[in-house]
C-alpha atoms as a PDB file:
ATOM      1  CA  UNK A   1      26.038 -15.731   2.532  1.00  0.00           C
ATOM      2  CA  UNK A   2      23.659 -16.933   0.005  1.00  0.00           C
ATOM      3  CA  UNK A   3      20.193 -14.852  -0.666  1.00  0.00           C
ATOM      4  CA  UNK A   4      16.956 -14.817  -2.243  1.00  0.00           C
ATOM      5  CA  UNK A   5      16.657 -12.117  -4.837  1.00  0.00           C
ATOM      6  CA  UNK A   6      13.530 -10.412  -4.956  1.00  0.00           C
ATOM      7  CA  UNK A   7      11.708  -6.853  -5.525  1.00  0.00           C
ATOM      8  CA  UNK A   8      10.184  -4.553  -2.949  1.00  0.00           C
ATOM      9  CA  UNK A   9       8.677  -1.388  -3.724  1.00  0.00           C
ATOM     10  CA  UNK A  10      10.357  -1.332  -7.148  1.00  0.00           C
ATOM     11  CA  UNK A  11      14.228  -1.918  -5.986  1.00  0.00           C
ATOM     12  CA  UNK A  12      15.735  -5.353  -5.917  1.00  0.00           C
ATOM     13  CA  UNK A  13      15.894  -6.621  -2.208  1.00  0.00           C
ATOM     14  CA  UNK A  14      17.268  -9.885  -0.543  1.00  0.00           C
ATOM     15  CA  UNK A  15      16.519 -12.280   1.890  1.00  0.00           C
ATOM     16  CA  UNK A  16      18.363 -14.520   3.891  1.00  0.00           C
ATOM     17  CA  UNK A  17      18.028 -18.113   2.477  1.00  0.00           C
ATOM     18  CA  UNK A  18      19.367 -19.742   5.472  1.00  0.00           C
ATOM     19  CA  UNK A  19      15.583 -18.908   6.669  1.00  0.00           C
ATOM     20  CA  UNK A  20      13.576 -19.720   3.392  1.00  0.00           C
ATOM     21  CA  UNK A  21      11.934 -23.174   3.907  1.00  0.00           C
ATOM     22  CA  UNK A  22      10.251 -23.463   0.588  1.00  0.00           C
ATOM     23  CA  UNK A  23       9.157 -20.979  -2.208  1.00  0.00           C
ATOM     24  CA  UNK A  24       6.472 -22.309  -4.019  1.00  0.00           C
ATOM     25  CA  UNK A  25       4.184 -20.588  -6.396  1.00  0.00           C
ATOM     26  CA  UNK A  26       1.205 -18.489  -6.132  1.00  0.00           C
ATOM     27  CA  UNK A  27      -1.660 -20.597  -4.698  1.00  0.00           C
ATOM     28  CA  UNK A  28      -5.125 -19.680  -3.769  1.00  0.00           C
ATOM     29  CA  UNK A  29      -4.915 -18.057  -0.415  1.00  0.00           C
ATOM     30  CA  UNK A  30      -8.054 -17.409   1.915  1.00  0.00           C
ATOM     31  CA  UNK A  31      -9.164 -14.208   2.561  1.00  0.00           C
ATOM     32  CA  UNK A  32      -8.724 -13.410   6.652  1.00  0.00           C
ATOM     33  CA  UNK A  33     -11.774 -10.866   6.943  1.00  0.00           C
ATOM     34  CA  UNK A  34     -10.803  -8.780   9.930  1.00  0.00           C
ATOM     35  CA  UNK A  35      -7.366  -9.244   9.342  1.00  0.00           C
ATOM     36  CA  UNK A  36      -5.109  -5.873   8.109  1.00  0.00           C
ATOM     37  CA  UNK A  37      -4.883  -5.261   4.669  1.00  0.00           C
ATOM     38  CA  UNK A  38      -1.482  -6.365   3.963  1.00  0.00           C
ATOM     39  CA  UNK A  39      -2.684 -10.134   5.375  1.00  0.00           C
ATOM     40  CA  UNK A  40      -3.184 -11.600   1.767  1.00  0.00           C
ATOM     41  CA  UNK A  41      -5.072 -14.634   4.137  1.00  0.00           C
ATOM     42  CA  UNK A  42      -4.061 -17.947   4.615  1.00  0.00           C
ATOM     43  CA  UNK A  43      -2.961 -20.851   3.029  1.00  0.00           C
ATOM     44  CA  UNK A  44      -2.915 -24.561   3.456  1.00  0.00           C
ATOM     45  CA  UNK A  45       0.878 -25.740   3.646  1.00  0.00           C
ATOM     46  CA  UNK A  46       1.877 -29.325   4.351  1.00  0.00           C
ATOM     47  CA  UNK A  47      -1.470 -29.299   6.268  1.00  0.00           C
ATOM     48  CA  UNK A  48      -1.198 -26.624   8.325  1.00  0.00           C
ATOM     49  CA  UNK A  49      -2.766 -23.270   8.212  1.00  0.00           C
ATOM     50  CA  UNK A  50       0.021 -20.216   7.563  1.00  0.00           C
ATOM     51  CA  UNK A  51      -0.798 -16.647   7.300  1.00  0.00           C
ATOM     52  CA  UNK A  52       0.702 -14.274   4.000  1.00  0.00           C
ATOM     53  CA  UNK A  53       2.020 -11.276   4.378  1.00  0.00           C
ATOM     54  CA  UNK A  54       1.677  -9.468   0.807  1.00  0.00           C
ATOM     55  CA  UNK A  55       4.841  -7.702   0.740  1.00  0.00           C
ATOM     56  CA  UNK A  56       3.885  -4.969  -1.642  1.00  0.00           C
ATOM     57  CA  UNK A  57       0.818  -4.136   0.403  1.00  0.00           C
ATOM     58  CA  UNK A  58       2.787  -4.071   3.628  1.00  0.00           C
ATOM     59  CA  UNK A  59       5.411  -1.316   2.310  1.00  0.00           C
ATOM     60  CA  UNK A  60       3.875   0.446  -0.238  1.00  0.00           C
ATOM     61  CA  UNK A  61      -0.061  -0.317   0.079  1.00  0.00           C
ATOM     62  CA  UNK A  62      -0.052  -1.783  -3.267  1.00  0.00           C
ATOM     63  CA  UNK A  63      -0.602  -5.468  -4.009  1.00  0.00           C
ATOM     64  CA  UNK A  64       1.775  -7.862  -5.061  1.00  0.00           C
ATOM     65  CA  UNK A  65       1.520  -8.557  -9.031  1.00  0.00           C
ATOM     66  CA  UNK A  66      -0.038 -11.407 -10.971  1.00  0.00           C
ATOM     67  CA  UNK A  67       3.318 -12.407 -12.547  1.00  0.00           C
ATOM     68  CA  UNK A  68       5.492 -15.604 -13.099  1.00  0.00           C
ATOM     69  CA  UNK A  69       8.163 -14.496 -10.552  1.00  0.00           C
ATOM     70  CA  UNK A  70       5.592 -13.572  -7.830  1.00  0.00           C
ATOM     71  CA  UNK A  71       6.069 -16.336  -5.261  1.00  0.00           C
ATOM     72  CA  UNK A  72       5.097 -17.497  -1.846  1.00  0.00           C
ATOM     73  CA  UNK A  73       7.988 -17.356   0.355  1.00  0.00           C
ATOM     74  CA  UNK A  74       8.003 -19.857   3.401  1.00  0.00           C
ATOM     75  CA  UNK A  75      10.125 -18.841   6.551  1.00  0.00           C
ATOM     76  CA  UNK A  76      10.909 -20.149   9.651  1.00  0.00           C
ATOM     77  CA  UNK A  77      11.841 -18.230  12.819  1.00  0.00           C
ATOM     78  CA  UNK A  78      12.328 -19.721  15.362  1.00  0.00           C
ATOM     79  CA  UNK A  79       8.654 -22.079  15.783  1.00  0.00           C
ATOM     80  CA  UNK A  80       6.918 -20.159  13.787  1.00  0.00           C
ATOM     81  CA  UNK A  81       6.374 -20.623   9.871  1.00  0.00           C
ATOM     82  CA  UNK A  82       4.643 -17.992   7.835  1.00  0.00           C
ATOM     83  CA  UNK A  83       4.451 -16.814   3.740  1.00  0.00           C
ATOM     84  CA  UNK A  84       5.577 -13.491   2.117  1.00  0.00           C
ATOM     85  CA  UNK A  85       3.937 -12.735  -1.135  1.00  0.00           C
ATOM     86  CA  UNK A  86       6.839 -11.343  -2.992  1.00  0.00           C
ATOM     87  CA  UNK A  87       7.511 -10.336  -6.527  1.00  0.00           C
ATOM     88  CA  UNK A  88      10.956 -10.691  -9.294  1.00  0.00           C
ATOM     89  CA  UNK A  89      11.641 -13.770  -6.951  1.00  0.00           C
ATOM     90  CA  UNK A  90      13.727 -14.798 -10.070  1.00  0.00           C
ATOM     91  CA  UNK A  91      17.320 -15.647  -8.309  1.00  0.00           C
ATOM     92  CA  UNK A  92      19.914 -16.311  -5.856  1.00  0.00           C
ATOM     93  CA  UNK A  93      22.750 -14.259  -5.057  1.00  0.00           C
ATOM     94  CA  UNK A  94      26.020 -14.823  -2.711  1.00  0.00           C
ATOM     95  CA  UNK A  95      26.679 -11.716  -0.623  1.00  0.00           C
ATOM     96  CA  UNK A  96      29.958 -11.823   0.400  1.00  0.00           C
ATOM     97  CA  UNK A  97      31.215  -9.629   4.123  1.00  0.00           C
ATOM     98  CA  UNK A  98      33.133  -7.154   1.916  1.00  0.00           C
ATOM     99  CA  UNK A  99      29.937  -6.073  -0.247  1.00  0.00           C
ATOM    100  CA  UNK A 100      28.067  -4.563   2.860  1.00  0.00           C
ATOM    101  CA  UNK A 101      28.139  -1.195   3.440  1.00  0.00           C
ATOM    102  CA  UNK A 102      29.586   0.372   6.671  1.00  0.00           C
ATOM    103  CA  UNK A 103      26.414   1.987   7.556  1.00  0.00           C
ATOM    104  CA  UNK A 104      22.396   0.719   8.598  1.00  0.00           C
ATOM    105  CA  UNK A 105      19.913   1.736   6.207  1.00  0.00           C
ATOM    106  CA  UNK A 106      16.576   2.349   7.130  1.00  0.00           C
ATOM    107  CA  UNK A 107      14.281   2.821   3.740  1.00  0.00           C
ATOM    108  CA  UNK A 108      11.250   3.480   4.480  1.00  0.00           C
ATOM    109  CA  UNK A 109      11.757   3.335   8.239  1.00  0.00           C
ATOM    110  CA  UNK A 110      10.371  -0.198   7.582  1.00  0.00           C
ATOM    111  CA  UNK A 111      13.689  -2.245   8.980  1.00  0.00           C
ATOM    112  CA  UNK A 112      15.712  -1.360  11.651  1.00  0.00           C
ATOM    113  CA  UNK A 113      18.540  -3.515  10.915  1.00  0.00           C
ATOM    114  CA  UNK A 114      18.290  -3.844   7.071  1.00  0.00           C
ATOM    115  CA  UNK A 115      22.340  -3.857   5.682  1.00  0.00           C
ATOM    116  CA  UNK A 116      23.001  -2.706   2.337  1.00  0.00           C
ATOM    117  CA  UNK A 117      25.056  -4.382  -0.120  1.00  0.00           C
ATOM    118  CA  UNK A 118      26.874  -2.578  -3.033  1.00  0.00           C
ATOM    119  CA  UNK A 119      26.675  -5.635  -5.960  1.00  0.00           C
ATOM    120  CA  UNK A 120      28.421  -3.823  -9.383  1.00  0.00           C
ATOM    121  CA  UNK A 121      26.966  -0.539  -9.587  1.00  0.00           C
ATOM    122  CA  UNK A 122      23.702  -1.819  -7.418  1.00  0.00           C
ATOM    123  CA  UNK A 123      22.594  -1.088  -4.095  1.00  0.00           C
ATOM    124  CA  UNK A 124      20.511  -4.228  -2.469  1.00  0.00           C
ATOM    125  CA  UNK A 125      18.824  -3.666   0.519  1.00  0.00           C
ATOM    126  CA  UNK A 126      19.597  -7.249   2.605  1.00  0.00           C
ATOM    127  CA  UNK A 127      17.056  -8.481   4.889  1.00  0.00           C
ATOM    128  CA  UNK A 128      16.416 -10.992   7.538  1.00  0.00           C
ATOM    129  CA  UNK A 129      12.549 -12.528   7.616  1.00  0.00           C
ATOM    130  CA  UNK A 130      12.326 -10.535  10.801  1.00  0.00           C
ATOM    131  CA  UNK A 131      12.894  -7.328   9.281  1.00  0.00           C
ATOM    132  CA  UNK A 132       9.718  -7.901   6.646  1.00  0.00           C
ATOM    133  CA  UNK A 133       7.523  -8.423   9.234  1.00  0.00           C
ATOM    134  CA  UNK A 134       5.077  -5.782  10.750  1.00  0.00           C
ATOM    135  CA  UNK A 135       6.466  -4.543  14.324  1.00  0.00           C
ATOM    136  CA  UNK A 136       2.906  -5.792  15.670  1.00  0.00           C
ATOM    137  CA  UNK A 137       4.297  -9.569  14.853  1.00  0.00           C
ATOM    138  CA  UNK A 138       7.789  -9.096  17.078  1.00  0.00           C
ATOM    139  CA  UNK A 139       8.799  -8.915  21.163  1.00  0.00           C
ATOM    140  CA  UNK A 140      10.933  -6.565  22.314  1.00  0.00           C
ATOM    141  CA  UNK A 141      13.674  -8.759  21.034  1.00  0.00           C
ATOM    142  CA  UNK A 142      12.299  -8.743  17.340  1.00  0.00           C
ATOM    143  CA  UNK A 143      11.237 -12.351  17.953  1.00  0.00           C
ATOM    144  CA  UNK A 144       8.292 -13.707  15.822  1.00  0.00           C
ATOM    145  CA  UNK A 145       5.688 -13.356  18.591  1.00  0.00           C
ATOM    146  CA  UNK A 146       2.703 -15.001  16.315  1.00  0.00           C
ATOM    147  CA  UNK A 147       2.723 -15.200  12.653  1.00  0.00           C
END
């Protein structure tokens, strides 16, 4: 399965490209004033208003960096479409069935059903858009409730 190389709280981490829609640069995004503080704001996309989840600031309380690689990340689940901030978006990566680990990580006790990979002498935690979002933003199902 192809996926989106990326960095989260310093390791390299990887999402699902089967639910990327775009990833298009840094853009001014609108501050949401009562919104948490890892809500970057919004942005305009394809003329329709999208909330961005700073990725950084959602894990680690820090803010995404002001770099070259630090990219907006569309997703889709399901009917909703939303942004992650993310940083070292730099590459792709196939992930094949025999580089998972056996066993569910759970760093940070941020993703319940985040699977490692073992990539050369790497370990790359392998996410679903789901499992980046905030538990406030899923049903009991860990559906996208609203984004």
């Amino acid at each position: 399965m192809l996926y989106l190389i990326m960095t989260r709280a310093g390791h390299k981490a990887a999402l699902k490209a089967a639910e990327i829609v775009e990833i298009i640069p840094t853009v001014e995004i609108r501050p949401l004033p009562s919104a948490p503080s890892y809500i970057a704001g919004e942005i305009n996309y394809r003329g329709s208003n999208i909330t961005v989840i700073d990725l950084e600031n959602l894990h680690n309380g820090g803010r995404c960096n002001d770099a070259l690689s630090t990219r907006i990340v569309i997703l889709q689940t399901g009917q909703n479409i939303f942004g992650i901030m993310a940083q070292g978006v730099t590459d792709t990566l196939e992930i094949n069935e025999d580089n998972f680990l056996p066993e569910v990580s759970h760093i940070n006790n941020a993703a319940k059903n985040v699977r490692s990979a073992k990539i050369g002498a790497e370990i790359i935690a392998c996410y679903s858009a789901c499992d980046l979002l905030p538990e406030t933003y899923l049903n009991n199902s860990g559906e996208v409730v609203d984004a």
